[in-house]
Protein backbone atom coordinates (compact mmCIF):
# COMPACT_ATOMS: atom_id res chain seq x y z
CA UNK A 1 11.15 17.50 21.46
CA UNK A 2 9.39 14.19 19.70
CA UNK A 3 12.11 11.96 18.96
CA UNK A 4 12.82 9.94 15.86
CA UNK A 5 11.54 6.28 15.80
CA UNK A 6 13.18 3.23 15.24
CA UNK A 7 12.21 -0.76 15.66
CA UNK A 8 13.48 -2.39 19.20
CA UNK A 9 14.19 -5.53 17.85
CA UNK A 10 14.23 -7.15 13.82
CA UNK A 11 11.14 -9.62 12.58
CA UNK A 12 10.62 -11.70 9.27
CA UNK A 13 7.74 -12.51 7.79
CA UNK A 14 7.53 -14.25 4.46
CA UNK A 15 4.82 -15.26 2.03
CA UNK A 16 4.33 -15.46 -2.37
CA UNK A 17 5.27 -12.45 -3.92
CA UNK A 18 1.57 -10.39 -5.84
CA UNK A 19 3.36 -10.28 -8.93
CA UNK A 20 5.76 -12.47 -9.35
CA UNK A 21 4.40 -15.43 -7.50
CA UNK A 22 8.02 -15.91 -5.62
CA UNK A 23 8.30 -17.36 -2.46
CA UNK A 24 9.82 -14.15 -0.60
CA UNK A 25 11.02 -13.21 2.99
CA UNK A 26 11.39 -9.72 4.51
CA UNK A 27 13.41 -9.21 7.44
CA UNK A 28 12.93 -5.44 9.00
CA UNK A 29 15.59 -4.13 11.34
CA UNK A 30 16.20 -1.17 13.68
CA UNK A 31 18.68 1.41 12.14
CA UNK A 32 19.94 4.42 13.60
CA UNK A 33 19.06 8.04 13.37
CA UNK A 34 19.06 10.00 10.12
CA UNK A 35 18.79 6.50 8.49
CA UNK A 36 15.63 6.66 6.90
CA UNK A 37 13.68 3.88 5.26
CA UNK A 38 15.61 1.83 3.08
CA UNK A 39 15.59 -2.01 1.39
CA UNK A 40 18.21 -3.63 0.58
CA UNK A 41 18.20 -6.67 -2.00
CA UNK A 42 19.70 -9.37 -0.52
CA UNK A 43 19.27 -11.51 -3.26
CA UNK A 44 21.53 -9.42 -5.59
CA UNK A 45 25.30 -9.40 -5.89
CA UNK A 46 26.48 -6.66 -3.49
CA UNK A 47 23.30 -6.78 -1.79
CA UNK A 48 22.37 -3.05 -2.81
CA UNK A 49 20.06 -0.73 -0.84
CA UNK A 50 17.64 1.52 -2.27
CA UNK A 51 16.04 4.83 -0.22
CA UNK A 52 12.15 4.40 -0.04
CA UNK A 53 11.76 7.87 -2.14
CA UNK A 54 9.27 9.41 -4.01
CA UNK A 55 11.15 10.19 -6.67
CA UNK A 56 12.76 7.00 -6.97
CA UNK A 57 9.39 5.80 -7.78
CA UNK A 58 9.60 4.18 -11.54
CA UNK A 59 5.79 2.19 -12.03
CA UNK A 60 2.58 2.65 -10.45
CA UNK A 61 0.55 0.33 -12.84
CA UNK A 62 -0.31 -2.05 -10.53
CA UNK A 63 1.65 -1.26 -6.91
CA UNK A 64 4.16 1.09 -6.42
CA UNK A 65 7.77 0.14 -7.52
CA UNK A 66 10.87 1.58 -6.54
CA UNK A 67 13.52 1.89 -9.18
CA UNK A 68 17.16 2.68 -9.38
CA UNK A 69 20.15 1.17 -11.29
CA UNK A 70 19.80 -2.20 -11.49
CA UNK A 71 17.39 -2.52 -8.15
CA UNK A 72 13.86 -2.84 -8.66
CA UNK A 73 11.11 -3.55 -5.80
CA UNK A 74 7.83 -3.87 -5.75
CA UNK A 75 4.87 -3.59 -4.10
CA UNK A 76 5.85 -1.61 -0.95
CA UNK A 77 2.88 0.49 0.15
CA UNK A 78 1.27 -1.61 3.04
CA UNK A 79 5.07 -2.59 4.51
CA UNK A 80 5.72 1.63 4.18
CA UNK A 81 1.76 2.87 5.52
CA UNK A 82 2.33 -0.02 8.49
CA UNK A 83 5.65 1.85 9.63
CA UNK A 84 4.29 5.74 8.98
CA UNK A 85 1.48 4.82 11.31
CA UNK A 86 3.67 3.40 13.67
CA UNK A 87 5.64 6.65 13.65
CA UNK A 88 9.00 4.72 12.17
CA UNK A 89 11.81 6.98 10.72
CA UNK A 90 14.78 4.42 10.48
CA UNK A 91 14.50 1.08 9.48
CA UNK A 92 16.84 -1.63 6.97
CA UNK A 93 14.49 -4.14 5.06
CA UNK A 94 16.24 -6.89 3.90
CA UNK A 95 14.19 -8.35 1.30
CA UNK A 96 15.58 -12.10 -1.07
CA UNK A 97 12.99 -11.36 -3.77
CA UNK A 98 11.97 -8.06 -5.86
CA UNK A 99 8.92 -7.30 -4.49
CA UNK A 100 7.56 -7.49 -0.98
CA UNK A 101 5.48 -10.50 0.42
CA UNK A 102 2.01 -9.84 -0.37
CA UNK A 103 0.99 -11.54 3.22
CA UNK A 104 -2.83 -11.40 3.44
CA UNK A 105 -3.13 -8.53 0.84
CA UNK A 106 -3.05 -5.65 3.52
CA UNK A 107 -0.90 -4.37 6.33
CA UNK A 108 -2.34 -5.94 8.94
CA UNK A 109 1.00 -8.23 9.39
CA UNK A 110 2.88 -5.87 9.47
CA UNK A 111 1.38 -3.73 11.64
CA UNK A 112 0.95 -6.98 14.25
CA UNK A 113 4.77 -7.59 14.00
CA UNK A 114 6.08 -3.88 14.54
CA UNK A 115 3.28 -3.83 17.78
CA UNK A 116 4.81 -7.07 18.77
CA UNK A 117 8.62 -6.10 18.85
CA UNK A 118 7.89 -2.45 19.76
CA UNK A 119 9.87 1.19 18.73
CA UNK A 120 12.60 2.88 21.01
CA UNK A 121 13.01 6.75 20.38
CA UNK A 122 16.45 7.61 19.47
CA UNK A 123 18.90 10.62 20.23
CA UNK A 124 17.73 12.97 17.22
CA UNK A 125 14.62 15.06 16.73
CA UNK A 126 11.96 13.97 14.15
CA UNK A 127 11.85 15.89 11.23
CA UNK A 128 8.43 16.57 10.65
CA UNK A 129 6.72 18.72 7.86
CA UNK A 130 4.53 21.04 8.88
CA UNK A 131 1.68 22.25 5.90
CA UNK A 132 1.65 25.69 5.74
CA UNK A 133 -0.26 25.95 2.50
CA UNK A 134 -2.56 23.78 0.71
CA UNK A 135 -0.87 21.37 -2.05
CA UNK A 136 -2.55 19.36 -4.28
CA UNK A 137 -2.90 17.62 -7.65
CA UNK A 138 -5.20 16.85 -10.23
CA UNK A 139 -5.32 13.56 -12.75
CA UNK A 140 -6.18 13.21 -16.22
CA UNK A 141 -9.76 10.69 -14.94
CA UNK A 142 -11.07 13.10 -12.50
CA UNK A 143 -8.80 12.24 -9.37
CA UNK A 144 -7.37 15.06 -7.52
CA UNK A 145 -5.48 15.07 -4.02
CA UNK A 146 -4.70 17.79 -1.72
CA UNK A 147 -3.37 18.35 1.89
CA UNK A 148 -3.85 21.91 3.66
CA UNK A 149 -2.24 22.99 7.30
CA UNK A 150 -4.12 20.96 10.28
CA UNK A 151 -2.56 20.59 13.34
CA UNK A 152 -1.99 16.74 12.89
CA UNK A 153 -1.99 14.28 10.15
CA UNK A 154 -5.92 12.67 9.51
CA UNK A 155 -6.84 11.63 5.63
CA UNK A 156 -10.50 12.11 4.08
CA UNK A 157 -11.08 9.51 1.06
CA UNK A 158 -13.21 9.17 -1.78
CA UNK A 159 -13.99 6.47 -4.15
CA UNK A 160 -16.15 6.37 -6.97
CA UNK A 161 -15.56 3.15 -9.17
CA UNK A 162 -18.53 3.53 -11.54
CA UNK A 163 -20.12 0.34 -10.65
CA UNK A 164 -23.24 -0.37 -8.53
CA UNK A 165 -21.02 -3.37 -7.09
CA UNK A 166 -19.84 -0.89 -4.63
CA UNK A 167 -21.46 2.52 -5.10
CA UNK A 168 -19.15 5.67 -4.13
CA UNK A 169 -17.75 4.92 -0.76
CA UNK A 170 -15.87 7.51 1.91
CA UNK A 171 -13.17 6.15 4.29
CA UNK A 172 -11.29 8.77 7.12
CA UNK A 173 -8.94 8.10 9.53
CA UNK A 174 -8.74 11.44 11.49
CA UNK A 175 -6.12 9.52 14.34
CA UNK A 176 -3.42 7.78 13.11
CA UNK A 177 -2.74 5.36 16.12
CA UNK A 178 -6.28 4.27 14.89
CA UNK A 179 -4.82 2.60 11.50
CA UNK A 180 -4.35 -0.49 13.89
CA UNK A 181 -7.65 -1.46 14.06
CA UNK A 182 -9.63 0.60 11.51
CA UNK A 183 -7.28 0.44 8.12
CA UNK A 184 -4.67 -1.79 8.72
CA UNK A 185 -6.37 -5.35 7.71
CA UNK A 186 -8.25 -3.76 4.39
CA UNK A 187 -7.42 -5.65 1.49
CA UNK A 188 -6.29 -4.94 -1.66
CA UNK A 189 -8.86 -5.65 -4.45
CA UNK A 190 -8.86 -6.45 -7.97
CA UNK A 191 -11.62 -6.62 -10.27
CA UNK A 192 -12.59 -9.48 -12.07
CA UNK A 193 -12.49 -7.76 -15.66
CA UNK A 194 -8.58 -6.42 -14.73
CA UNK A 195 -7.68 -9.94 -14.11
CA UNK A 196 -7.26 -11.40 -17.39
CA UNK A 197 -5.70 -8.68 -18.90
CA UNK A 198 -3.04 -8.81 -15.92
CA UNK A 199 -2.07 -12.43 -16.21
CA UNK A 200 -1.36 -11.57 -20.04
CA UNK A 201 0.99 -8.88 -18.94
CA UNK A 202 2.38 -11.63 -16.30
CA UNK A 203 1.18 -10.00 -13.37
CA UNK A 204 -0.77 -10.92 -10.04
CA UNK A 205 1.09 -14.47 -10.38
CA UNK A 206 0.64 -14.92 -7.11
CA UNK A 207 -2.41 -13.16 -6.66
CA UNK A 208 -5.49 -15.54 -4.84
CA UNK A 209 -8.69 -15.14 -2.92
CA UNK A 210 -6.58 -15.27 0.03
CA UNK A 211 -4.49 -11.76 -0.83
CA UNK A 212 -7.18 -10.40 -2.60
CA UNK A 213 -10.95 -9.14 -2.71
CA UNK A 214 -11.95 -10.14 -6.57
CA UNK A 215 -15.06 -7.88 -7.40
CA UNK A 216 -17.35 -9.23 -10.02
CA UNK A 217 -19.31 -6.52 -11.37
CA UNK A 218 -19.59 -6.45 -15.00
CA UNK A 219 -21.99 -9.63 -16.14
CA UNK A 220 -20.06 -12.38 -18.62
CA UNK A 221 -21.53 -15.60 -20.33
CA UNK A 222 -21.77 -18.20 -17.93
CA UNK A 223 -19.20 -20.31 -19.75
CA UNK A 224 -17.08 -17.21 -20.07
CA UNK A 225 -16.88 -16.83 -16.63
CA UNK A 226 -16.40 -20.93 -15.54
CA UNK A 227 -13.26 -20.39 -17.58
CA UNK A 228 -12.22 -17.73 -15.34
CA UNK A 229 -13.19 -19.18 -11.94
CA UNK A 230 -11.59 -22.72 -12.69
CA UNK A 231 -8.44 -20.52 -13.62
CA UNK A 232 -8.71 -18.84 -10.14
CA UNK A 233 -9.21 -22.28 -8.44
CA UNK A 234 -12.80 -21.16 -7.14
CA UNK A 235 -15.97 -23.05 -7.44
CA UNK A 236 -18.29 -22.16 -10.56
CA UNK A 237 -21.33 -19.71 -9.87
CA UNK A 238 -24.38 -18.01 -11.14
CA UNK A 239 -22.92 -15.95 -13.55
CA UNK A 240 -25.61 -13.29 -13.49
CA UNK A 241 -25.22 -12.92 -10.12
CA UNK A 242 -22.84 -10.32 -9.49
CA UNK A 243 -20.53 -9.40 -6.02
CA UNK A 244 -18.03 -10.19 -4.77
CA UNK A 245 -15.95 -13.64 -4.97
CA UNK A 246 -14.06 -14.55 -1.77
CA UNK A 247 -15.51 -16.80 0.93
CA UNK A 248 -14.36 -14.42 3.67
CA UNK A 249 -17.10 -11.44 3.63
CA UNK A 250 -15.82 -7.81 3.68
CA UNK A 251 -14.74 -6.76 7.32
CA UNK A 252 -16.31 -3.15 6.64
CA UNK A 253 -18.90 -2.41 3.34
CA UNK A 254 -16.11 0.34 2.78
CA UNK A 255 -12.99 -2.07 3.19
CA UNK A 256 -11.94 -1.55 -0.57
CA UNK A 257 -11.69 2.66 0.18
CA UNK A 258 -9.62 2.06 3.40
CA UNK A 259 -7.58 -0.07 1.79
CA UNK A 260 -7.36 2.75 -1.12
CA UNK A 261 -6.27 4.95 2.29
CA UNK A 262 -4.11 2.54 3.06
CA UNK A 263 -2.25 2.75 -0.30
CA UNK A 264 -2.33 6.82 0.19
CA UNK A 265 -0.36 6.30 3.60
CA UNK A 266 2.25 3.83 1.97
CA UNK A 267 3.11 5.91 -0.85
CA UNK A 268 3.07 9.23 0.95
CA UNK A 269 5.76 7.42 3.57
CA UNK A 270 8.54 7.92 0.54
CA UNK A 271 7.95 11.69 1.21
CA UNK A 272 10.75 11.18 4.04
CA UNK A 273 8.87 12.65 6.54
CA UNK A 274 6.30 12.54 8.61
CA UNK A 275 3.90 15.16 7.75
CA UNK A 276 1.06 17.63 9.63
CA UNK A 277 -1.55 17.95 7.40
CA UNK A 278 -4.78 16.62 6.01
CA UNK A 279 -5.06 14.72 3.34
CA UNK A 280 -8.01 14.44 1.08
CA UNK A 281 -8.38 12.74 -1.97
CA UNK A 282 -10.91 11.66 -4.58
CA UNK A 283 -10.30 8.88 -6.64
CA UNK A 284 -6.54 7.77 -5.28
CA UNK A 285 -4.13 5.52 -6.84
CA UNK A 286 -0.72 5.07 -7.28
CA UNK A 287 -0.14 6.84 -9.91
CA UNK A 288 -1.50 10.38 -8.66
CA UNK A 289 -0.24 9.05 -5.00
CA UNK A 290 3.10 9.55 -6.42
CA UNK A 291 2.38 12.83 -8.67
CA UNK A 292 1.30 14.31 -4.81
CA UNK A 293 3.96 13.03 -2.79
CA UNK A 294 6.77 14.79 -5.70
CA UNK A 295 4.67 17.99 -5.30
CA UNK A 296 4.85 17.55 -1.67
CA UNK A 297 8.41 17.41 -2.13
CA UNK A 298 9.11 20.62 -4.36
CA UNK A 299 7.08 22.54 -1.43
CA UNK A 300 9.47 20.77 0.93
């Protein structure tokens, strides 16, 4: 029998909220069997708790939010693809903000901190769900998931972002206990077109080169684009030349598409339970992440 999963010991870790720009801290503690993932807003009068579920999902514009009553949070996929790989069934996040600390932009934190206070098995058997039949989804733009019976979980991803910048890319992880060191520092990416349009719907407040790969691939006037870098606090360049903006170079030419399987991992995690299958998917997002995961659940 392969037991259920829970943290040994509770760890914080706290940074600006993406969206918001909030200063936020997230403390994640064991919880006991049958628990499941859940947050709790501590910040809120009677501190309610929310079930990280699928179908509790209410915006994927630009993250995945969890909605229910009067609790919102945000931004949850790296914290939720850092405990799936980790093989986590119960946990309590306590979070004093409404969206979850953006950190370095991936799940690398994460990932560090559940390694460094370790799991303990618990008395209950995990609940896994085994494929028996291929499930999958298509989107209005061309993307399209799909998971068919394997005999563990691996993912097969596609990108395809129309823009020479970075090509049509391919990211697998065919061993989960390899999201560690192959997935789980990929950032999160926005490109530099998006970001204007984002601020004006008073997103990415907190958003920086330090939480974020900003892609530059669509050439603007040179003064257009001193405008934008002095808004992003980054020294002025060539404007014809096009890349990407952060000092710190790409760990892998593919980063962006495991980070993009990254995302896929996170929002599949509000399935519930850990599932045998493999995953591929062209085109992901959160949007059609969360379209898969509530077919998932009707074949459930």
């Amino acid at each position: 029998m392969i037991r259920q999963k829970t943290l040994k010991d509770s760890f914080t870790l706290a940074s600006k909220g993406l969206h918001t720009g909030l200063h936020i801290t997230a403390t994640f503690n064991p919880a006991p069997a049958n628990h499941g993932l859940k947050i709790q807003r501590m910040d809120l009068e009677g501190t309610p708790v929310i079930d990280c579920d699928a179908k509790l999902v209410g915006d994927t514009q630009r993250g995945t939010v969890l909605t229910k009553d009067n609790i919102k949070v945000s931004t949850i996929e790296h914290a939720m693809a850092a405990l799936l790989a980790a093989g986590i069934d119960n946990c309590l996040i306590q979070l004093d903000g409404p969206e979850m600390p953006i950190l370095d932009g991936s799940a690398l934190y994460w990932t560090q901190s559940i390694e460094k206070v370790g799991t303990v098995e618990q008395d209950a058997e995990k609940n896994f769900y085994v494929v028996d039949k291929v499930i999958e989804v298509e989107g209005k733009n061309g993307e399209h998931m799909k998971i068919e019976p394997c005999d563990h979980f691996c993912l097969d991803i596609t990108t395809d972002f129309g823009t020479s910048v970075l090509g049509k890319q391919n990211a697998t992880l065919d061993d989960i206990n390899d999201f560690s060191k192959e997935v789980s520092s990929a950032r999160t990416f926005v490109f530099v077109r998006e970001i204007e349009p984002l601020l004006n719907m008073g997103l990415i407040k907190g958003g920086d080169l330090g939480n974020a790969i900003v892609i530059y691939e669509i050439e603007l006037s040179q003064e257009r684009f001193d405008a934008l870098t002095d808004k992003l606090g980054v020294s002025r360049m060539n404007a014809k030349q096009l890349g990407f903006l952060n000092p710190k170079p790409l760990t892998w030419k593919n980063e962006t598409t495991r980070h993009k399987l990254l995302d896929v991992m996170g929002d599949l995690a509000l399935v519930g339970r850990p599932l045998i299958g493999k995953v591929t998917g062209y085109k992901p997002g959160h949007a059609i992440n969360n379209m898969f995961a509530r077919e998932i659940l009707k074949n459930m």
